[in-house]
Protein backbone atom coordinates (compact mmCIF):
# COMPACT_ATOMS: atom_id res chain seq x y z
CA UNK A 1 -9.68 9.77 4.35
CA UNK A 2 -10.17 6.50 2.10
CA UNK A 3 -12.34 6.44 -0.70
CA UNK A 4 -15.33 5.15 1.17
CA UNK A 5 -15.23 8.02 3.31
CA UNK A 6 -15.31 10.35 0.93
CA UNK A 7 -18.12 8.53 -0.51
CA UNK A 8 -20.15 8.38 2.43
CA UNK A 9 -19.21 12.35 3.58
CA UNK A 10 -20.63 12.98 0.01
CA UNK A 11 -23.57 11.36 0.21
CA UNK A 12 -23.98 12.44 3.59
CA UNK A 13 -23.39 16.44 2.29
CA UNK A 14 -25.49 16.10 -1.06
CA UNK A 15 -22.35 16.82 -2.96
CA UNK A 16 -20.81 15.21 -6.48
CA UNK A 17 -17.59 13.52 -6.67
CA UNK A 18 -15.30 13.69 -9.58
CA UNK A 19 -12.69 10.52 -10.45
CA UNK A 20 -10.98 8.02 -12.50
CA UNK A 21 -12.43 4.93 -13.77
CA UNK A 22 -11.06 2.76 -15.70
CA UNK A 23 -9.23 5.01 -17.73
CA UNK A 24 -11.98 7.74 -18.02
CA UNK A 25 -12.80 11.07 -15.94
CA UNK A 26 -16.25 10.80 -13.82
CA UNK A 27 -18.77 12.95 -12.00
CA UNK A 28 -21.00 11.36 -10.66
CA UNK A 29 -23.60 11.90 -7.94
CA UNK A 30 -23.07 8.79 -5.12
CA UNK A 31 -26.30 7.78 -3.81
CA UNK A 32 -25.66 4.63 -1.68
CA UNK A 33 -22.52 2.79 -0.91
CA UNK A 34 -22.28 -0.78 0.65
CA UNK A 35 -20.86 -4.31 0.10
CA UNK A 36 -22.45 -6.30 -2.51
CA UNK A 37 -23.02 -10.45 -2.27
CA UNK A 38 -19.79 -11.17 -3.71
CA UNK A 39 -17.72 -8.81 -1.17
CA UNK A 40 -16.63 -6.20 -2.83
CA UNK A 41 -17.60 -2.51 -2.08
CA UNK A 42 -19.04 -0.49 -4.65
CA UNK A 43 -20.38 2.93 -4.96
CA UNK A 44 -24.14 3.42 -6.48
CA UNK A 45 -24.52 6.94 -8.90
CA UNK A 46 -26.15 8.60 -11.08
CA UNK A 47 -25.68 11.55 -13.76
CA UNK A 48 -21.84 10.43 -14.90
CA UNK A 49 -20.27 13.36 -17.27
CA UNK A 50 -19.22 9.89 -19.51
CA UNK A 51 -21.24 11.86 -22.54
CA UNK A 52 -22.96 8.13 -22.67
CA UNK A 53 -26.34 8.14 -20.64
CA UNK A 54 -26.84 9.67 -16.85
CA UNK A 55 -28.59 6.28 -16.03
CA UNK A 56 -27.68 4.71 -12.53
CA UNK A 57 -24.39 2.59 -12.53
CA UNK A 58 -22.76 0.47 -10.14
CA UNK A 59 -18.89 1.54 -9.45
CA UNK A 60 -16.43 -0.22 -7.28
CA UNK A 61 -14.64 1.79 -5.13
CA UNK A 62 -11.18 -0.03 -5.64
CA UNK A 63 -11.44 0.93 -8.96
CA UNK A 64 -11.82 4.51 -8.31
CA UNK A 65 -9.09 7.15 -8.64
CA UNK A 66 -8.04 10.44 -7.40
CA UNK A 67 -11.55 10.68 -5.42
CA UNK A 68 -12.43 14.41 -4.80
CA UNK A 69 -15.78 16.70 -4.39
CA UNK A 70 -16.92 18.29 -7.34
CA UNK A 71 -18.91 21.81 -7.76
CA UNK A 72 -21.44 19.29 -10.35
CA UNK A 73 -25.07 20.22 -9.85
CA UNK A 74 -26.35 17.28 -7.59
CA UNK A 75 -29.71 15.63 -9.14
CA UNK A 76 -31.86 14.15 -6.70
CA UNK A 77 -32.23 10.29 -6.71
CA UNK A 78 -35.38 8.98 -8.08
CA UNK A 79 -37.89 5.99 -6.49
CA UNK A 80 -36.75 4.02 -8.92
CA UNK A 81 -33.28 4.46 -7.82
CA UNK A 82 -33.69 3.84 -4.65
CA UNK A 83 -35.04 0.21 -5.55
CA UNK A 84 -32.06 -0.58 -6.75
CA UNK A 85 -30.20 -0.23 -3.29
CA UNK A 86 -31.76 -3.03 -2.25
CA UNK A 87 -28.97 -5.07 -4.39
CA UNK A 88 -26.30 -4.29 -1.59
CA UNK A 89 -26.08 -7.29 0.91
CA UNK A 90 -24.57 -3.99 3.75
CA UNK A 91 -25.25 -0.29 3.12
CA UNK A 92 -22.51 1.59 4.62
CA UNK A 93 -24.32 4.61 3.51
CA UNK A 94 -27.34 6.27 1.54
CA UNK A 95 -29.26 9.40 0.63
């Protein structure tokens, strides 16, 4: 299964993911996935364990790592975060 798959089952199932990025260990909750203008495909999630903020960030999926369910609580997705989908020129998937 390649990382988009496993984004899109997850989104699909309600269910967190856990992974690398960048050098740091992530849960986050995907809420839409899709190819942006500039062609490259990148997740959209909310409530990252990064000890930083649980805002919504953009992740690209070639940058992600060891991509794997997680038992995380999932947290709805807000209006407002839904607006932001809209920044994805193809949604391969959403909530």
């Amino acid at each position: 299964m390649t990382t988009v798959d496993t984004i899109a089952q997850a989104i699909k199932e309600k269910k967190a993911l856990e992974f690398a990025y960048h050098g740091f260990d992530r849960v986050v909750v995907p809420y839409a996935c899709g190819l942006t203008p500039t062609n490259e495909i990148k997740m959209i999630g909310g409530g990252s364990n990064s000890g930083v903020t649980e805002k919504l960030r953009f992740y690209t999926a070639a940058d992600m790592a060891g991509v794997a369910f997680s038992d995380a609580a999932y947290r709805e997705a807000t209006e407002e975060d839904k607006a932001v989908f809209a920044q994805l020129s193809k949604i391969y998937e959403q909530i």
